[in-house]
Protein backbone atom coordinates (compact mmCIF):
# COMPACT_ATOMS: atom_id res chain seq x y z
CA UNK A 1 151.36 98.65 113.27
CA UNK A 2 151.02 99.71 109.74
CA UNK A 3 150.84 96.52 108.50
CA UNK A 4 147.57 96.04 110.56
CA UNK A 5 145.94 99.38 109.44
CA UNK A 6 146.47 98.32 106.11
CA UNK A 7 144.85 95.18 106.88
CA UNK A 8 141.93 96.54 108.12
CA UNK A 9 141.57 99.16 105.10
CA UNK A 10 141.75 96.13 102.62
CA UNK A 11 139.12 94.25 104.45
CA UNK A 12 136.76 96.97 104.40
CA UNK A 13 137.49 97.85 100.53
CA UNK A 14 136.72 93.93 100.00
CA UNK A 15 133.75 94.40 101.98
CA UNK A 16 132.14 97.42 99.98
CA UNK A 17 133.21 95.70 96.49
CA UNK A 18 131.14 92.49 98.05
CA UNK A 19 127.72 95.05 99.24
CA UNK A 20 128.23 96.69 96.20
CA UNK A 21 128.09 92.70 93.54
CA UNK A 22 125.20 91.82 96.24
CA UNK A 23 123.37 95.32 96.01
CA UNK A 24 123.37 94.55 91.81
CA UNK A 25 122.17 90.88 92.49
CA UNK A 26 119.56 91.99 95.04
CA UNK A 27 118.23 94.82 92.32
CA UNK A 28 118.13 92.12 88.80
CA UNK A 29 116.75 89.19 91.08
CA UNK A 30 113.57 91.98 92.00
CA UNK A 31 113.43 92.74 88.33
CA UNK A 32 113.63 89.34 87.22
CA UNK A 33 110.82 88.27 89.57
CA UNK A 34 108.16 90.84 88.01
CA UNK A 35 108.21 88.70 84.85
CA UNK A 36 107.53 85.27 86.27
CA UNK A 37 110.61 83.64 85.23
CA UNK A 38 111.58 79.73 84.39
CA UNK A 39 112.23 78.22 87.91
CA UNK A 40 114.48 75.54 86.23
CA UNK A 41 116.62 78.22 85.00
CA UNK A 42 120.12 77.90 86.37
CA UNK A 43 120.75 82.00 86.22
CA UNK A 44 117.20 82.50 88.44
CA UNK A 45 117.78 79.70 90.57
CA UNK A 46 121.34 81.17 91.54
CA UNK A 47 119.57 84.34 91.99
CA UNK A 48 116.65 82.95 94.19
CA UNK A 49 119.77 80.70 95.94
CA UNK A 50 121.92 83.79 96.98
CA UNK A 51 118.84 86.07 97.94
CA UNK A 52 116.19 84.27 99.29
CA UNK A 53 117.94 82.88 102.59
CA UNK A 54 118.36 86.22 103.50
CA UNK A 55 115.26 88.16 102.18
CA UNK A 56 113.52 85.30 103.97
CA UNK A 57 113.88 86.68 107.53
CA UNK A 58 112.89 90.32 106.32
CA UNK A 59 109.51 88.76 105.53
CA UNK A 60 108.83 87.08 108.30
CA UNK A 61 109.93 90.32 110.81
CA UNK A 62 107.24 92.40 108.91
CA UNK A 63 104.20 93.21 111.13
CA UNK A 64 102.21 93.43 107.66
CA UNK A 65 101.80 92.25 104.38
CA UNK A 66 101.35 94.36 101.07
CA UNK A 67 100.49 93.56 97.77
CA UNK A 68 104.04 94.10 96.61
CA UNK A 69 106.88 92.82 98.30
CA UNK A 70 109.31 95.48 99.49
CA UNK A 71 111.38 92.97 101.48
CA UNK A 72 114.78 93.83 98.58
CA UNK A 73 114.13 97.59 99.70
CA UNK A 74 114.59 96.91 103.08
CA UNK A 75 117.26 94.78 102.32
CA UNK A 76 119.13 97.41 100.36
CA UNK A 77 118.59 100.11 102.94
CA UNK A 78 120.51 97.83 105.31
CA UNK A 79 123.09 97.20 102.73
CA UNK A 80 123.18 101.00 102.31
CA UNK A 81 123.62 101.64 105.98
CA UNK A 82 126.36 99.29 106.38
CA UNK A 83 128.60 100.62 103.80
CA UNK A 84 128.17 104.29 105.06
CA UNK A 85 128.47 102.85 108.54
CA UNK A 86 130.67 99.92 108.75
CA UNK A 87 133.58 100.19 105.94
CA UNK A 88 133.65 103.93 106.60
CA UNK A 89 134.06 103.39 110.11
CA UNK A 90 136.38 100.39 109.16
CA UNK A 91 138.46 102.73 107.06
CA UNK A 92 139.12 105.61 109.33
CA UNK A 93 140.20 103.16 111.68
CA UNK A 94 142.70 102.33 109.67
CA UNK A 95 144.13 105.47 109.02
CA UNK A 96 143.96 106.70 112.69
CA UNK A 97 145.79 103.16 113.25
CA UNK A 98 148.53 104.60 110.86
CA UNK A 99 148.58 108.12 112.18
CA UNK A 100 147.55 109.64 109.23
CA UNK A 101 144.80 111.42 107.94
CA UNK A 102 141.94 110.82 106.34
């Protein structure tokens, strides 16, 4: 059974480490965008690539539009949520699956 707890604690430590590299790409792409970078740029089109599919949707679910687009905010709170939420919650299941303590 231990083998399985320590499955799921992995799983949720890979899953923080991967909110955590998409929280930092979320953040420079939003920075980047203020200065009206070169779209042919391979670094901003990876950027606009990895963050726009899902940034997309935000937009689209918001009843109103405001001169500044605070679609990456919302998108971070989310983020935020989930890691408090989700890999804790992953975590202590793992550790209750063990028997041991947190």
């Amino acid at each position: 059974m231990f083998l399985i707890a320590n499955l799921i604690i992995a799983l949720a430590n890979i899953l923080d480490i991967v909110f955590t590299i998409y929280t930092f790409i979320i953040v420079i792409a939003a920075v980047i965008s203020w200065v009206n970078p070169d779209p042919y740029n391979p670094i901003v089109r990876f950027l606009y690539g990895v963050t726009e599919p899902v940034l997309r949707p935000i937009r689209k679910l918001m009843p109103f539009r405001l001169p500044v687009d605070i679609s990456p905010l919302i998108l971070l709170l989310i983020i935020f949520f989930l890691q408090k939420f989700l890999v804790a919650s992953l975590v202590e299941l793992g550790y209750r699956i063990k028997g041991g303590l947190l």
